[in-house]
C-alpha atoms as a PDB file:
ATOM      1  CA  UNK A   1     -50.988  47.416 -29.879  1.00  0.00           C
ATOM      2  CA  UNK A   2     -53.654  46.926 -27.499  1.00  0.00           C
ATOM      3  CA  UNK A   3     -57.289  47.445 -28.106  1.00  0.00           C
ATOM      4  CA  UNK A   4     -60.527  48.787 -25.685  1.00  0.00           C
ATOM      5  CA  UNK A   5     -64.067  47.534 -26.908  1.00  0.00           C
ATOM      6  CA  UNK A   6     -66.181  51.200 -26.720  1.00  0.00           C
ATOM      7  CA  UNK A   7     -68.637  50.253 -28.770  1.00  0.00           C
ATOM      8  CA  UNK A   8     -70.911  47.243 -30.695  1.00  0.00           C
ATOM      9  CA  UNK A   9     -73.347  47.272 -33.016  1.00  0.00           C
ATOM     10  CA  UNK A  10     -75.298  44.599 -34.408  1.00  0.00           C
ATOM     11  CA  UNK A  11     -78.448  44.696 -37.382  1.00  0.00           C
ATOM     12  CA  UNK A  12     -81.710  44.262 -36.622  1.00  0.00           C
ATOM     13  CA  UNK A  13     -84.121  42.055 -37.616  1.00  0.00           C
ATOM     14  CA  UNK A  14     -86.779  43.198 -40.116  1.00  0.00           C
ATOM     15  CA  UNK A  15     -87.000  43.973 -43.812  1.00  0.00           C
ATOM     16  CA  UNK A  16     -84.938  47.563 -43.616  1.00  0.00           C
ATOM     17  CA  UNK A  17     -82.593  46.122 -41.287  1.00  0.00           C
ATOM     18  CA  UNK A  18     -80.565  49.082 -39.295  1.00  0.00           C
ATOM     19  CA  UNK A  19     -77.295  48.665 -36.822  1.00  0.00           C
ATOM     20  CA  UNK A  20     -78.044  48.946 -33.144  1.00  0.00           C
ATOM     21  CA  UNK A  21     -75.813  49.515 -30.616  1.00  0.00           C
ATOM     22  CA  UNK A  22     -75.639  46.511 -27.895  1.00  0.00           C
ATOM     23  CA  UNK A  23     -73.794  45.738 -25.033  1.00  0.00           C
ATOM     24  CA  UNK A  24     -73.141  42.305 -25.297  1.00  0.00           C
ATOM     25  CA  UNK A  25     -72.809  39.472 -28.089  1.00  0.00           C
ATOM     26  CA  UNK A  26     -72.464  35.471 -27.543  1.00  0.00           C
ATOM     27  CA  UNK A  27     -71.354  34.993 -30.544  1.00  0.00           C
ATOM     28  CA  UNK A  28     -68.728  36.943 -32.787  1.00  0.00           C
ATOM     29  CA  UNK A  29     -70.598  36.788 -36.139  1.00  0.00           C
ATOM     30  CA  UNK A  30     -73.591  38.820 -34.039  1.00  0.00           C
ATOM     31  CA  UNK A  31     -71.837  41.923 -34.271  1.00  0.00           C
ATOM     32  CA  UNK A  32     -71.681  43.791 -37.450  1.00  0.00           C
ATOM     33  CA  UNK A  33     -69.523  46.726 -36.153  1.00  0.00           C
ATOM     34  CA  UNK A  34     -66.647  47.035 -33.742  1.00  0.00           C
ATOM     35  CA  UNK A  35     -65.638  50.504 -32.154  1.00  0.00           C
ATOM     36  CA  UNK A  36     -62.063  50.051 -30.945  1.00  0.00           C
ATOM     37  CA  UNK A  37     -59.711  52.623 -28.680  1.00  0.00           C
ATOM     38  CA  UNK A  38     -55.956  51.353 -29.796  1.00  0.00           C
ATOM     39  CA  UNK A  39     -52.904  52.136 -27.642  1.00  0.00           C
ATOM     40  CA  UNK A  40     -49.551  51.776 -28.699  1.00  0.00           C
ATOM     41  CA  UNK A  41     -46.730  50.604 -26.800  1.00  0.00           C
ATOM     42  CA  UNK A  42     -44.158  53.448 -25.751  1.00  0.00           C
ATOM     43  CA  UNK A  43     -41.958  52.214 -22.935  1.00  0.00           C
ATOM     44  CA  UNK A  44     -41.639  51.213 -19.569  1.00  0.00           C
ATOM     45  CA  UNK A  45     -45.283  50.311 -19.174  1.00  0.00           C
ATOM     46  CA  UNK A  46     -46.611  53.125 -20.637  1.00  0.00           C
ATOM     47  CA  UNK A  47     -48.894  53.656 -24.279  1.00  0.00           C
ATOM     48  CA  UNK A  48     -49.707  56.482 -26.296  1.00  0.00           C
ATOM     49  CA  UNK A  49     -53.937  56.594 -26.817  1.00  0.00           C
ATOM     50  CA  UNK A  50     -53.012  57.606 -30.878  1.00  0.00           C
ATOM     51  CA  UNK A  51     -51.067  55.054 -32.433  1.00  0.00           C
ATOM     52  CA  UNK A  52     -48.701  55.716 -35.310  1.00  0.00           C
ATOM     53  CA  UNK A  53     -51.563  53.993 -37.074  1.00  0.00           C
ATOM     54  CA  UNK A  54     -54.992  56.354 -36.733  1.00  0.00           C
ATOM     55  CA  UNK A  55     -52.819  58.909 -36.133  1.00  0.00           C
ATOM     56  CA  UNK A  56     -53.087  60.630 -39.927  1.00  0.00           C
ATOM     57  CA  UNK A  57     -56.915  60.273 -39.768  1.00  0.00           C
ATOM     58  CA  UNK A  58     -56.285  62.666 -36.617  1.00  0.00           C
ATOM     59  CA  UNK A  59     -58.760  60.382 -34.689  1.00  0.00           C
ATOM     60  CA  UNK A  60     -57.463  57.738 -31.438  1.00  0.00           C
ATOM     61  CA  UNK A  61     -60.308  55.189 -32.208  1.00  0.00           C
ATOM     62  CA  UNK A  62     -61.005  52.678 -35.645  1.00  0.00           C
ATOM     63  CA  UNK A  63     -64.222  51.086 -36.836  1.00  0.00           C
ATOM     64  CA  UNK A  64     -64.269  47.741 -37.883  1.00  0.00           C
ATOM     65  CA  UNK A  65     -66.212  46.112 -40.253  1.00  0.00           C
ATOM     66  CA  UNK A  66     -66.545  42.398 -39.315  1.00  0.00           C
ATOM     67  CA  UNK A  67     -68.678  41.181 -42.496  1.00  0.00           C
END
């Protein structure tokens, strides 16, 4: 498998804290969400944008929950 970054989202400060999207993090623990594009290895240098994987929730991208 290999993964593209497409999207990051971190909380905001504040009492009602809501997820943000930002372009950059220095640290890991920053980011609260993770939007991923996978691509799975076919052959001869090539990969398929729906892996075998996200390919029953009929979507080519995964959201990850990093806390």
């Amino acid at each position: 498998m290999l993964g593209h970054v497409v999207a990051m989202y971190s909380k905001t400060g504040g009492k009602n804290r809501k997820h943000s999207a930002i372009t950059e993090s220095s640290t890991i623990p920053a980011v609260s969400y993770l939007g991923v594009q996978l691509f799975q290895y076919r052959m001869a240098r090539q990969f398929r944008s729906v892996p075998d994987a996200t390919a029953i929730l009929t979507h080519n991208w995964l959201r990850l929950s990093l806390k």
